[in-house]
C-alpha atoms as a PDB file:
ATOM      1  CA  UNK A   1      41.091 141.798 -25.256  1.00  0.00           C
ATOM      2  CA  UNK A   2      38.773 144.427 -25.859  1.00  0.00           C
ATOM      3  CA  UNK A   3      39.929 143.997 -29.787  1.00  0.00           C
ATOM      4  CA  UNK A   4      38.872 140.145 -29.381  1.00  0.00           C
ATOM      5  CA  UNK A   5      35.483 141.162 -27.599  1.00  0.00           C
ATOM      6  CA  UNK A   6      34.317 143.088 -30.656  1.00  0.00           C
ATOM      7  CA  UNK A   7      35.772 141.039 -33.353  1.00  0.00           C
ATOM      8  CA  UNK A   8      34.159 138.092 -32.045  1.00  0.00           C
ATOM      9  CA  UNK A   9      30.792 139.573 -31.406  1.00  0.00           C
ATOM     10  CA  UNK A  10      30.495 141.020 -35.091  1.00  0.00           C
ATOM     11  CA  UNK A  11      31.071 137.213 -35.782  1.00  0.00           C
ATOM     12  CA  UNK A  12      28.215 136.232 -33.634  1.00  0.00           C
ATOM     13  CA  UNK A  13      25.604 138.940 -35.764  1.00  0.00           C
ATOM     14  CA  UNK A  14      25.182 136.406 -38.879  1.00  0.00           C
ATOM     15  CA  UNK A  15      24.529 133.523 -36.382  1.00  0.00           C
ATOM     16  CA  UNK A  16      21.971 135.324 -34.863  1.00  0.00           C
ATOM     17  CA  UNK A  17      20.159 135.467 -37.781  1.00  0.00           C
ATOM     18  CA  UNK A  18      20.330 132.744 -39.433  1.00  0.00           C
ATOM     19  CA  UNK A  19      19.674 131.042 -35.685  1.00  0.00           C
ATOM     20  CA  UNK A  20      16.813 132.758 -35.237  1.00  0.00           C
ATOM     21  CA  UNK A  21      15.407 132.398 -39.401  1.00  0.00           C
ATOM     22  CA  UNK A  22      15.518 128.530 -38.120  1.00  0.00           C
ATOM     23  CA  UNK A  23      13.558 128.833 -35.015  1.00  0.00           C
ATOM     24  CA  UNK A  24      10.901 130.736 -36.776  1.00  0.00           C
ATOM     25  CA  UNK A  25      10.908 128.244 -39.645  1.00  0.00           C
ATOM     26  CA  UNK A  26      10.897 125.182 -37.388  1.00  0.00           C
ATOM     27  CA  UNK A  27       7.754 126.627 -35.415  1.00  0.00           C
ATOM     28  CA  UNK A  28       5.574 127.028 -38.436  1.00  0.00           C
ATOM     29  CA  UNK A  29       6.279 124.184 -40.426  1.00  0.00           C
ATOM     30  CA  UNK A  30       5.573 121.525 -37.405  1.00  0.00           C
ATOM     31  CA  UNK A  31       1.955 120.565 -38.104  1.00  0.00           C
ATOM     32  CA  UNK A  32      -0.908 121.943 -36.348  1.00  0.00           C
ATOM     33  CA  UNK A  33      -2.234 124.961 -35.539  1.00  0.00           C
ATOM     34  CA  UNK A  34      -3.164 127.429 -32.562  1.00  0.00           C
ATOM     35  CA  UNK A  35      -6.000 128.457 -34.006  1.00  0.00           C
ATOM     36  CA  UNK A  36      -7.637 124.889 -33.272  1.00  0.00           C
ATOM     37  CA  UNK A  37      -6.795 125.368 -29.542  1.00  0.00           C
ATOM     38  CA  UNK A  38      -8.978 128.660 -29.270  1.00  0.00           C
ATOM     39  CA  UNK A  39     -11.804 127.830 -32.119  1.00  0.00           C
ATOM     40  CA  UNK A  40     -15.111 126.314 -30.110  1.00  0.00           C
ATOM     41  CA  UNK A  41     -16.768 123.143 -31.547  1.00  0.00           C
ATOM     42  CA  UNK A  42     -18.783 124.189 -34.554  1.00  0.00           C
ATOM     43  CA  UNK A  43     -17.338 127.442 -34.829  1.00  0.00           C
ATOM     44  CA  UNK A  44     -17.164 129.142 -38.629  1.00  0.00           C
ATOM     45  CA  UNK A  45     -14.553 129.311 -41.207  1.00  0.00           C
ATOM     46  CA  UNK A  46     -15.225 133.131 -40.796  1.00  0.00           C
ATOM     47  CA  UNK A  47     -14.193 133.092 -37.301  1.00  0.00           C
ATOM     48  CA  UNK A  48     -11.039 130.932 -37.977  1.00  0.00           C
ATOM     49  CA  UNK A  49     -10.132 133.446 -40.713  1.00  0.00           C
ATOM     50  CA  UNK A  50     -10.607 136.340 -38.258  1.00  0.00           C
ATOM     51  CA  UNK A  51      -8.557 135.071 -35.757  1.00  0.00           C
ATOM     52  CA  UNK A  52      -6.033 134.648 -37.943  1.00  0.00           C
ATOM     53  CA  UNK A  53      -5.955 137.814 -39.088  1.00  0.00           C
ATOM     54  CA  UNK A  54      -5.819 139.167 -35.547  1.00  0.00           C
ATOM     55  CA  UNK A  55      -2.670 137.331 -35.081  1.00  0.00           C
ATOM     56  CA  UNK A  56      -0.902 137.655 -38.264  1.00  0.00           C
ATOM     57  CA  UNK A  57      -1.130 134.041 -39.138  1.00  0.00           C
ATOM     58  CA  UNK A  58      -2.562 134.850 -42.138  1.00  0.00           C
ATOM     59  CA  UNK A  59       0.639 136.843 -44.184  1.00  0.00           C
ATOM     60  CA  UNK A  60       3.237 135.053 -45.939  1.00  0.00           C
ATOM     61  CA  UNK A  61       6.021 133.547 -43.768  1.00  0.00           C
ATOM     62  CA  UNK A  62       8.286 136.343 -45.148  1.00  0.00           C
ATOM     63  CA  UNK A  63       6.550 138.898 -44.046  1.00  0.00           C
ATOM     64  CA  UNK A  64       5.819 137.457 -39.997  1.00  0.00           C
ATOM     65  CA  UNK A  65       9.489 136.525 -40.020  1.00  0.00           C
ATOM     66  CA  UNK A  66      10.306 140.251 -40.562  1.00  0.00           C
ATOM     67  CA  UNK A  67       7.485 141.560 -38.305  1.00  0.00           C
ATOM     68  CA  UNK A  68       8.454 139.112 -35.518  1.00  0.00           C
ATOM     69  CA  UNK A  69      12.660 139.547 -35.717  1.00  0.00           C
ATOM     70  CA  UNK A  70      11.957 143.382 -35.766  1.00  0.00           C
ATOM     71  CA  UNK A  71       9.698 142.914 -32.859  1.00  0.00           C
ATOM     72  CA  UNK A  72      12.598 141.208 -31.176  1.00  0.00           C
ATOM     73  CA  UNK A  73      14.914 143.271 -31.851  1.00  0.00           C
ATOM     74  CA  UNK A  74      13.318 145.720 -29.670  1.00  0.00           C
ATOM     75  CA  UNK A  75      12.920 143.185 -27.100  1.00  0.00           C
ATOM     76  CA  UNK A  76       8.879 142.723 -28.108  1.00  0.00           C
ATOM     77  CA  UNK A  77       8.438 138.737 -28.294  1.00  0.00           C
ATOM     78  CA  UNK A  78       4.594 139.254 -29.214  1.00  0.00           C
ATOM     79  CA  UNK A  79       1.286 138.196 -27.018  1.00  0.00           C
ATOM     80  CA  UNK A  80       1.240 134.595 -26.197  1.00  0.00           C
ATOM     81  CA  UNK A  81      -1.923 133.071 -28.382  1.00  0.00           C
ATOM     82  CA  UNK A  82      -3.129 130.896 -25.886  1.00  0.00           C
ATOM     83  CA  UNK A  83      -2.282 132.470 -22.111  1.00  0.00           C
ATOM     84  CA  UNK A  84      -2.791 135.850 -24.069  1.00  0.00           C
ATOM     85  CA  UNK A  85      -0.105 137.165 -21.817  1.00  0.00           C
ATOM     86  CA  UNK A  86       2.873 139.036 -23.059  1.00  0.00           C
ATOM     87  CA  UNK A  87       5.927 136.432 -24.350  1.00  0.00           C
ATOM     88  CA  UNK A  88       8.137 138.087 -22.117  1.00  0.00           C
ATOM     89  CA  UNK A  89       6.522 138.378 -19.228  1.00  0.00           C
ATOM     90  CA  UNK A  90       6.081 134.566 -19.342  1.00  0.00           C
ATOM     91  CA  UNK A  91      10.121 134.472 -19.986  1.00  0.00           C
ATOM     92  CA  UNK A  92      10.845 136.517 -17.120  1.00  0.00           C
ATOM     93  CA  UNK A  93       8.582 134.483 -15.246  1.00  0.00           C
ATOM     94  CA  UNK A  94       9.965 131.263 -15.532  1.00  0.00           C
ATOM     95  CA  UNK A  95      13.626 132.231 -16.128  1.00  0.00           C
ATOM     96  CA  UNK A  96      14.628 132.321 -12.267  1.00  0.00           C
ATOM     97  CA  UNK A  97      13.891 128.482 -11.952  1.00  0.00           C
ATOM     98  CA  UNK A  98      15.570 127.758 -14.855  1.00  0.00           C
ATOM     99  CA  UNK A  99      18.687 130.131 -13.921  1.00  0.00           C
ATOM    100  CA  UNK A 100      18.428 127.892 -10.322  1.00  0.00           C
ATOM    101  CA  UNK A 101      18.744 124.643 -12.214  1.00  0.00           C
ATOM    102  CA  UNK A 102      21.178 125.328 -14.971  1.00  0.00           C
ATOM    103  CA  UNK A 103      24.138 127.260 -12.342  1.00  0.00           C
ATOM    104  CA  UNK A 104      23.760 124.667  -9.659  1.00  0.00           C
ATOM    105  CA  UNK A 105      23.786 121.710 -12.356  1.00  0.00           C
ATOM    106  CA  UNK A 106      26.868 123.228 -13.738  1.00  0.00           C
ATOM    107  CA  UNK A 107      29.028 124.108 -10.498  1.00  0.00           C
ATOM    108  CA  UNK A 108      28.079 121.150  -9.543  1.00  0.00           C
ATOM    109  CA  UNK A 109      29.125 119.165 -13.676  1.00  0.00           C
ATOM    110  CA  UNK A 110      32.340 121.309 -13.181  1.00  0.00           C
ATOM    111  CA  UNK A 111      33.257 120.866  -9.596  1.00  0.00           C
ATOM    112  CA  UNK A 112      32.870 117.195  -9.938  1.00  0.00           C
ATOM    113  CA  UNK A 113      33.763 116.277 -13.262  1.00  0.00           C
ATOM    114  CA  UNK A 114      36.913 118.309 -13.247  1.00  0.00           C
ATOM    115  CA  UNK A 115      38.141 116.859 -10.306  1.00  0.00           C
ATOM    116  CA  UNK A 116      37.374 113.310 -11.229  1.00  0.00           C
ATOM    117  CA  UNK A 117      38.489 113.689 -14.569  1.00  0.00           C
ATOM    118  CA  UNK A 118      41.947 115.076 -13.080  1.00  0.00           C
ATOM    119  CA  UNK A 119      42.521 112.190 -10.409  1.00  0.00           C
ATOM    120  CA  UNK A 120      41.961 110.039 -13.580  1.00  0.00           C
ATOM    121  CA  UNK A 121      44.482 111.388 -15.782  1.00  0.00           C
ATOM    122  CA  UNK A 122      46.927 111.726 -12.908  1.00  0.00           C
ATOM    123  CA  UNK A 123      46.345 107.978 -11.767  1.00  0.00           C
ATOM    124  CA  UNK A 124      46.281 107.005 -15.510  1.00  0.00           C
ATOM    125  CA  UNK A 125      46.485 102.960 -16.303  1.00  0.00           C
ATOM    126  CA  UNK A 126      45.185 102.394 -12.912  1.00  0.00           C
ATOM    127  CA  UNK A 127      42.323 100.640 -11.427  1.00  0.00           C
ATOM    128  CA  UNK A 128      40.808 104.034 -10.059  1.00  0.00           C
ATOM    129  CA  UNK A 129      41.459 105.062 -14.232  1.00  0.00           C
ATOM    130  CA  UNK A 130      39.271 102.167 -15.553  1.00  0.00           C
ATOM    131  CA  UNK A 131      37.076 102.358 -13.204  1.00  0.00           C
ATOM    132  CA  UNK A 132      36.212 106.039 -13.734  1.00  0.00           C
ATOM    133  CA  UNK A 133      36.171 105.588 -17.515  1.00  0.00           C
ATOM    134  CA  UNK A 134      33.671 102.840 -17.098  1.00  0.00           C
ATOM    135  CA  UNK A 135      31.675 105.185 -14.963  1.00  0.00           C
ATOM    136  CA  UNK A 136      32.074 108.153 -17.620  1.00  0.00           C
ATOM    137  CA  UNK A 137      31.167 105.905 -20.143  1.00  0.00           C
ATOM    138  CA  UNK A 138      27.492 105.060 -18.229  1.00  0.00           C
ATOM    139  CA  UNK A 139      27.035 108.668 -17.406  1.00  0.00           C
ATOM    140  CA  UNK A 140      27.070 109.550 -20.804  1.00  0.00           C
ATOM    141  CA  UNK A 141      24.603 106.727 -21.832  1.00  0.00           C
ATOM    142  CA  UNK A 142      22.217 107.307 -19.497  1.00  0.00           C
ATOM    143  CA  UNK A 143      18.802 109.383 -20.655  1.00  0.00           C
ATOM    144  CA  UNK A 144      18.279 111.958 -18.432  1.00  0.00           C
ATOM    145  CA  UNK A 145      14.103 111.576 -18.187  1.00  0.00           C
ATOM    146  CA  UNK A 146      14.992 108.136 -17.364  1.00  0.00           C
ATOM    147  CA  UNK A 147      17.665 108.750 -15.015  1.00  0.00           C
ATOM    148  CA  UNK A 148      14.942 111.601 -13.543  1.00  0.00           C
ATOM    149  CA  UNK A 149      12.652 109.166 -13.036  1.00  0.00           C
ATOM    150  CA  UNK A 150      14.746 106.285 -11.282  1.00  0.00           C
ATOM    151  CA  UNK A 151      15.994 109.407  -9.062  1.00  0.00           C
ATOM    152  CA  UNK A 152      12.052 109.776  -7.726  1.00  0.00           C
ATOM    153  CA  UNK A 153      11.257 106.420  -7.493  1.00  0.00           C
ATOM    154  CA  UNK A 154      14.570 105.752  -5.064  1.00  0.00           C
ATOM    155  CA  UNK A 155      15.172 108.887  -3.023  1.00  0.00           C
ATOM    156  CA  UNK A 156      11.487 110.678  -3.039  1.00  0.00           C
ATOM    157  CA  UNK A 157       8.877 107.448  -3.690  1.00  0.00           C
ATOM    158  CA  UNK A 158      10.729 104.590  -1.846  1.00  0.00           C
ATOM    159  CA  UNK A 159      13.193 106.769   0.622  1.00  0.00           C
ATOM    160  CA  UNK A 160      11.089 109.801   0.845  1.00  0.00           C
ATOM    161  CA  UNK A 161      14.184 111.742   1.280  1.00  0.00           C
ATOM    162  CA  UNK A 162      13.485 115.004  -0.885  1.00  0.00           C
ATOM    163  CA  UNK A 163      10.092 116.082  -2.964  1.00  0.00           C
ATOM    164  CA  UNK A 164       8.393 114.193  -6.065  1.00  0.00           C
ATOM    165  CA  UNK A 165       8.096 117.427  -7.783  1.00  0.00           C
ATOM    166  CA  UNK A 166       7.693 121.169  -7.824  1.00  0.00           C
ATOM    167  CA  UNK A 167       9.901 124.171  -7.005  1.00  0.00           C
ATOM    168  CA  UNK A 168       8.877 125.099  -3.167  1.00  0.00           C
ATOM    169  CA  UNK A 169      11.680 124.269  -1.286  1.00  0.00           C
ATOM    170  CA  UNK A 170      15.825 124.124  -2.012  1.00  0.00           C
ATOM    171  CA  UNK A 171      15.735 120.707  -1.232  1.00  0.00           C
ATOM    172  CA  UNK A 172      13.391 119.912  -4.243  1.00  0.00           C
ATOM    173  CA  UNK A 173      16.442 121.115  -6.284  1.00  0.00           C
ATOM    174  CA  UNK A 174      18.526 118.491  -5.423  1.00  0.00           C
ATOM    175  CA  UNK A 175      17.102 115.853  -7.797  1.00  0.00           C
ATOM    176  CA  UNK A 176      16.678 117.612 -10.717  1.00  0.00           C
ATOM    177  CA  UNK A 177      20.523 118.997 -10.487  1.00  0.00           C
ATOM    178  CA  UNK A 178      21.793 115.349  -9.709  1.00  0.00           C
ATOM    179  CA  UNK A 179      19.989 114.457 -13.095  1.00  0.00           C
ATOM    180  CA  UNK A 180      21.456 117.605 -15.034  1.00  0.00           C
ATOM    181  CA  UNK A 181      24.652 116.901 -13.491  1.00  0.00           C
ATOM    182  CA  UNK A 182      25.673 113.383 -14.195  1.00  0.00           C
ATOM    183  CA  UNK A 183      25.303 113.850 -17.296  1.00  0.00           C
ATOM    184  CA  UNK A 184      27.525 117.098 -17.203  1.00  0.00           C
ATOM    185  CA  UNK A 185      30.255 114.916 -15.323  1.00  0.00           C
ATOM    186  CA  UNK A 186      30.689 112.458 -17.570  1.00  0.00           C
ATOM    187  CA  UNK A 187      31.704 115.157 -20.187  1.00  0.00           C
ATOM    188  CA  UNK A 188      33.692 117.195 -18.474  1.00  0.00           C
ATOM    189  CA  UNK A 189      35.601 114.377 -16.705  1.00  0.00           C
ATOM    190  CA  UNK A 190      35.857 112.596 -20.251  1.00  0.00           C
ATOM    191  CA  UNK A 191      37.321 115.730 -21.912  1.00  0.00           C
ATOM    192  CA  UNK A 192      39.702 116.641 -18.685  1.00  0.00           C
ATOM    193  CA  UNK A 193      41.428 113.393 -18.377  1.00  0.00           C
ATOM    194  CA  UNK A 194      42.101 113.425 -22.437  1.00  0.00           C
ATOM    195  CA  UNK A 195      43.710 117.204 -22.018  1.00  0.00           C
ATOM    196  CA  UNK A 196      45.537 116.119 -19.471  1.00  0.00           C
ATOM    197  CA  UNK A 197      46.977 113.136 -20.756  1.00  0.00           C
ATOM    198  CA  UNK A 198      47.846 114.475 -23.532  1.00  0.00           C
ATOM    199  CA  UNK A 199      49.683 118.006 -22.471  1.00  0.00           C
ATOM    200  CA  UNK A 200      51.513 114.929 -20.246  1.00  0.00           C
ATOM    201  CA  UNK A 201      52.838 113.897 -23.287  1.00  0.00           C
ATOM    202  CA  UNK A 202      54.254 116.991 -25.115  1.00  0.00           C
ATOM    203  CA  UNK A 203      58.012 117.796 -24.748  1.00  0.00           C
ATOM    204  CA  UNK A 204      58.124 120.615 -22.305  1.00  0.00           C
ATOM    205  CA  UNK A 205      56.781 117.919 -19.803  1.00  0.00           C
ATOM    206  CA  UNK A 206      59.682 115.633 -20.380  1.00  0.00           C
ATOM    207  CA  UNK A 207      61.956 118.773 -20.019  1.00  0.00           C
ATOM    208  CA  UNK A 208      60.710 119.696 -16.169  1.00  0.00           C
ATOM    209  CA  UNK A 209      60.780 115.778 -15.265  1.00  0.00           C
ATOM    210  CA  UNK A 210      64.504 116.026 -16.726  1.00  0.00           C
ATOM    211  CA  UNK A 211      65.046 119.487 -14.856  1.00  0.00           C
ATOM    212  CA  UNK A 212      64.476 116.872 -10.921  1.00  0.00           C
ATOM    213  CA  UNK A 213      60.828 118.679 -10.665  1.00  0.00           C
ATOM    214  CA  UNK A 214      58.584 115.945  -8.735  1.00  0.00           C
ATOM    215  CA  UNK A 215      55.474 114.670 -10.893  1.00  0.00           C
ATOM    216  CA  UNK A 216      53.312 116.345  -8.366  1.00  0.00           C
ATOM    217  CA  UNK A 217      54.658 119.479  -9.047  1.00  0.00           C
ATOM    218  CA  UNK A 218      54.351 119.205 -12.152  1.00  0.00           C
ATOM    219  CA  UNK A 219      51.250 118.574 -12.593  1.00  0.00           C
ATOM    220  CA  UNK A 220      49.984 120.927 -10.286  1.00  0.00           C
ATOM    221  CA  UNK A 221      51.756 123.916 -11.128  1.00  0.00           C
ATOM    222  CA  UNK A 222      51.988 123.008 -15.075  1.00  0.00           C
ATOM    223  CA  UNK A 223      49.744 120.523 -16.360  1.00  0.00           C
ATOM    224  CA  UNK A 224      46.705 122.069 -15.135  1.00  0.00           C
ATOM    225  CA  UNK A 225      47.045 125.445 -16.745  1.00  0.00           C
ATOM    226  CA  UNK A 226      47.686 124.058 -20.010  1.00  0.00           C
ATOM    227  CA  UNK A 227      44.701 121.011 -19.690  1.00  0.00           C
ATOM    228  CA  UNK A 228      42.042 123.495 -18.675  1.00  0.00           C
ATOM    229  CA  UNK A 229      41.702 124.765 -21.825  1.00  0.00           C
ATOM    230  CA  UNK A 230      40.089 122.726 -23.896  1.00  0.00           C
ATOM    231  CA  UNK A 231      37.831 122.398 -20.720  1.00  0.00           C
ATOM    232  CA  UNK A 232      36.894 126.032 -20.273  1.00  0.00           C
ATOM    233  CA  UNK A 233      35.631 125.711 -24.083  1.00  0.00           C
ATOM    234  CA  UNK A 234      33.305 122.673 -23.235  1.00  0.00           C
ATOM    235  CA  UNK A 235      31.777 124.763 -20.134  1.00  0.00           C
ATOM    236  CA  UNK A 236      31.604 127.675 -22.340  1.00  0.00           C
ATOM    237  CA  UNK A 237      29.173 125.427 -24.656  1.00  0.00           C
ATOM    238  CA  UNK A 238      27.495 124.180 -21.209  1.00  0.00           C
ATOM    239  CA  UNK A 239      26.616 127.742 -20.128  1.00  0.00           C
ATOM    240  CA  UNK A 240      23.028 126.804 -22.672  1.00  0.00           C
ATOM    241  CA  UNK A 241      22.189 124.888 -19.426  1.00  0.00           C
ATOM    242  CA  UNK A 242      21.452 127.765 -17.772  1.00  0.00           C
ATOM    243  CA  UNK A 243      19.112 129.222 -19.624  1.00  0.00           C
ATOM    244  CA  UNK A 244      18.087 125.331 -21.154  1.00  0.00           C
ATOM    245  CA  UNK A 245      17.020 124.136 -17.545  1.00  0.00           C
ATOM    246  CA  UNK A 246      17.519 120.731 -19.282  1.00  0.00           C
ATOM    247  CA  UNK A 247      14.048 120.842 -20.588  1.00  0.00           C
ATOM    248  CA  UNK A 248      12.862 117.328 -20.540  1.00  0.00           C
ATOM    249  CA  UNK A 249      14.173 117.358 -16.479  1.00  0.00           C
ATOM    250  CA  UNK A 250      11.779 120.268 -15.868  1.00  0.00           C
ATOM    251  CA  UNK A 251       9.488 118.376 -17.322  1.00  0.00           C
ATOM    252  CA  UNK A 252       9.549 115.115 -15.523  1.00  0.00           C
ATOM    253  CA  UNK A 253      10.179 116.903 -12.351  1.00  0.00           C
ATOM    254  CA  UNK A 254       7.167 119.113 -12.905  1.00  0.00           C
ATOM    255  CA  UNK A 255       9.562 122.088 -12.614  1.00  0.00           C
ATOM    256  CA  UNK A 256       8.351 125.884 -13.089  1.00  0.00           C
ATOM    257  CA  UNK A 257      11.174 127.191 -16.120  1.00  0.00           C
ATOM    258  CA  UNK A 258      11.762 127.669 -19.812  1.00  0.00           C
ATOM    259  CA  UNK A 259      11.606 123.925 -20.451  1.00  0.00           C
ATOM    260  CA  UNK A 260       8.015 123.356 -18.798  1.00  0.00           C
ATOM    261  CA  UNK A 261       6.693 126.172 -20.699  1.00  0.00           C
ATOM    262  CA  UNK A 262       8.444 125.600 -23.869  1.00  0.00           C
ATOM    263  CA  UNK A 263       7.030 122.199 -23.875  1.00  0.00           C
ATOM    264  CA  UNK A 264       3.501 122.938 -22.332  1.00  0.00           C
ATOM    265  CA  UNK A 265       3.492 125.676 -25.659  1.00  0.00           C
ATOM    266  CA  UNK A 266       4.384 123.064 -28.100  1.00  0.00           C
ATOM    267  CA  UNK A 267       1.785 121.092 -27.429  1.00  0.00           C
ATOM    268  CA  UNK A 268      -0.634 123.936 -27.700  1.00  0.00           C
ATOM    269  CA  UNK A 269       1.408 125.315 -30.892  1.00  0.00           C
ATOM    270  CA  UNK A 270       1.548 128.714 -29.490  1.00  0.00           C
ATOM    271  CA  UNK A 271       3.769 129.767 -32.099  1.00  0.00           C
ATOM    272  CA  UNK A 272       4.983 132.837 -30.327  1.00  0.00           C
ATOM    273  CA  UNK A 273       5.671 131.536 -26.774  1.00  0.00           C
ATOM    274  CA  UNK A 274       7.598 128.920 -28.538  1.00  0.00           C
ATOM    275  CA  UNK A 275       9.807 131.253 -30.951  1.00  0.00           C
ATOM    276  CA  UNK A 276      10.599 133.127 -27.678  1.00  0.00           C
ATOM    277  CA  UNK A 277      11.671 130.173 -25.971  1.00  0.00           C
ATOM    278  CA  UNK A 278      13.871 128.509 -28.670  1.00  0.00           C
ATOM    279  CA  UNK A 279      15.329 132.074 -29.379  1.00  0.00           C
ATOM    280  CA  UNK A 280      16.321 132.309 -25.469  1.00  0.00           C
ATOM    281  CA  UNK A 281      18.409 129.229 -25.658  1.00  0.00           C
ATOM    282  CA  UNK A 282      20.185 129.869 -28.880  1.00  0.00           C
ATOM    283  CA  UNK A 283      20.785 132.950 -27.512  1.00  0.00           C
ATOM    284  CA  UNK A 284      22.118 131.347 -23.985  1.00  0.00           C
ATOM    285  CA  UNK A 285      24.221 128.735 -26.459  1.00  0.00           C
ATOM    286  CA  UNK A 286      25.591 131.946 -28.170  1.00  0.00           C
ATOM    287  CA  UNK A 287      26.373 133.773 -25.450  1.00  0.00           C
ATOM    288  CA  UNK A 288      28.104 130.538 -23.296  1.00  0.00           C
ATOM    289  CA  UNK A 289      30.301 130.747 -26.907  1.00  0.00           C
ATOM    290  CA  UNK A 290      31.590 133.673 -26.363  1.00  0.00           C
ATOM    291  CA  UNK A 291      32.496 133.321 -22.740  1.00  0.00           C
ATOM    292  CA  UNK A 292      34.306 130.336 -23.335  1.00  0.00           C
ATOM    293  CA  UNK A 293      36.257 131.898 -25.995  1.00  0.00           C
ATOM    294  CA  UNK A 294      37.022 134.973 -24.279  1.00  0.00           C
ATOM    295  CA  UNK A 295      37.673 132.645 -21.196  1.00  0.00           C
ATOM    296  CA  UNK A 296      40.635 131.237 -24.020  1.00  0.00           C
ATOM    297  CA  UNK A 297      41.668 134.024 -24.866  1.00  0.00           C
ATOM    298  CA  UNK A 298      42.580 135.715 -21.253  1.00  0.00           C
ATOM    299  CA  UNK A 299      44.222 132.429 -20.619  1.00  0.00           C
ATOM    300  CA  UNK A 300      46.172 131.685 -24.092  1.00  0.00           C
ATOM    301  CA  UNK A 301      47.590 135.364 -25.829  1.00  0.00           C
ATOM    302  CA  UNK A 302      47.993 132.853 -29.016  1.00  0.00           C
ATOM    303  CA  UNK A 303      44.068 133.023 -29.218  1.00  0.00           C
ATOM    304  CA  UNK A 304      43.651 136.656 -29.551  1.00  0.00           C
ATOM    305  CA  UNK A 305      46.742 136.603 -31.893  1.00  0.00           C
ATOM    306  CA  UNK A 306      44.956 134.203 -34.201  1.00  0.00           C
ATOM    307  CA  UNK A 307      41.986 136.241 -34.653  1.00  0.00           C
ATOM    308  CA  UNK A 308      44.317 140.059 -35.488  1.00  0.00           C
END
């Protein structure tokens, strides 16, 4: 395994950079400019020119892109244009809430959809089978700012059950994850059903039923070992939630986190705030990568043998 580990994180060195040559790229060619946010009315072209200078703005993209990835390297983000507070400060700042969101959204994605998606499969061709496809099939159609918003207006407007918005209290978690989650569900129950129906179909299956093992048994003690697989890989790819805090649910929910502040920065084209942000999740979509393949790998020797 520990082979695998550091074969597999060598492979993740050229995504990092080209991941992170993107983010930088993306940031600077979206029209507008900080600079507008912090000039006064009336002010001079010599004051625009010197504030550029100040904050590098005014070197060739080559050369910020190599300043600002060395930076990084050394875990320096930069000064935040704008807040004029270090980028990684702000990061650290808003990470916790975003941490809260993304690991209760996805226990609660995995618990649920998982389960559902199992009872499916095992019930396949039933009513209980059509009737959770047909509710997979909304969950994964529904926008999650809408579905946010329907979730205020019914349990915090109308039923005054839990908070409009804000981070105070645990219970003003609960709507935000629900709207994270179903989404998540859908997915996951989608994907475990498929895995299971079709390891239900390969020949060692038809050998245990042949062998007098009960269908129970098997697929207990059989199927679900096998199915989980291709499962563990989709959660491994889910694991950007954490550090994502399903931006646009922040948002809506008026939610402290990486989100909020990513898109508070955006709209103030705070160029570094921004590259911090976007390199956080790549990095969090990187990293949920590798656990889910390592997750493989403990639970399927063929992996590791693939990559010797």
């Amino acid at each position: 395994m520990l082979g695998y580990f550091v074969r597999r994180l060598i492979m993740l060195l050229p995504v990092f950079l080209a991941m992170s040559a993107i983010v930088f790229l993306i940031v600077h060619l979206v029209p507008g400019d900080p600079i507008d946010h912090m000039l006064q009315i009336g002010a001079s072209a010599e004051r625009r020119q010197e504030l550029a200078a100040k904050f590098g703005l005014d070197r060739p993209l080559v050369v910020q892109y190599a300043l600002w990835l060395k930076a990084a390297l050394t875990g320096d983000l930069g000064e935040a244009i704008i807040l004029k507070q270090p980028v990684v400060d702000l990061i650290l700042a808003n990470l916790p809430y975003s941490l809260a969101l993304g690991l209760s959204a996805l226990l609660f994605s995995t618990v649920v959809g998982v389960s559902v998606g199992a009872a499916a499969a095992y019930f396949a061709g039933s009513w209980f089978d059509r009737i959770v496809m047909a509710g997979i099939l909304m969950g994964s159609m529904l926008p999650s700012f809408w579905l946010g918003l329907l979730m205020i207006l019914i349990f915090a407007v109308e039923l005054g059950l839990f908070p409009v918005s804000g981070a105070r209290s645990w219970d003003a978690l609960v709507l935000p994850v629900l709207t994270v989650g179903i989404g998540g569900v859908a997915l996951i129950a989608r994907v475990t059903r498929a895995a299971f129906v079709e390891v239900a179909q390969q020949d060692f299956v038809t050998l245990l039923h042949a062998k007098g093992l009960t269908r129970r048994r098997i697929f207990f003690r059989h199927l679900v070992r096998h199915a989980l697989m291709p499962v563990v890989t989709i959660l491994g790819l889910k694991v950007g939630w954490i550090l994502g805090g399903a931006v646009t649910v922040e948002y809506v929910f008026a939610r402290p986190g990486l989100g909020s502040l990513l898109i508070t920065s955006l709209g103030q084209r705070d160029y570094p705030v921004v590259q911090g942000c976007l390199l956080m999740l790549g990095m969090g979509v990187m990293l949920g990568t590798l656990v889910g393949d390592l997750a493989q790998a403990a639970m399927d020797p063929r992996v590791r043998d693939r990559m010797s």
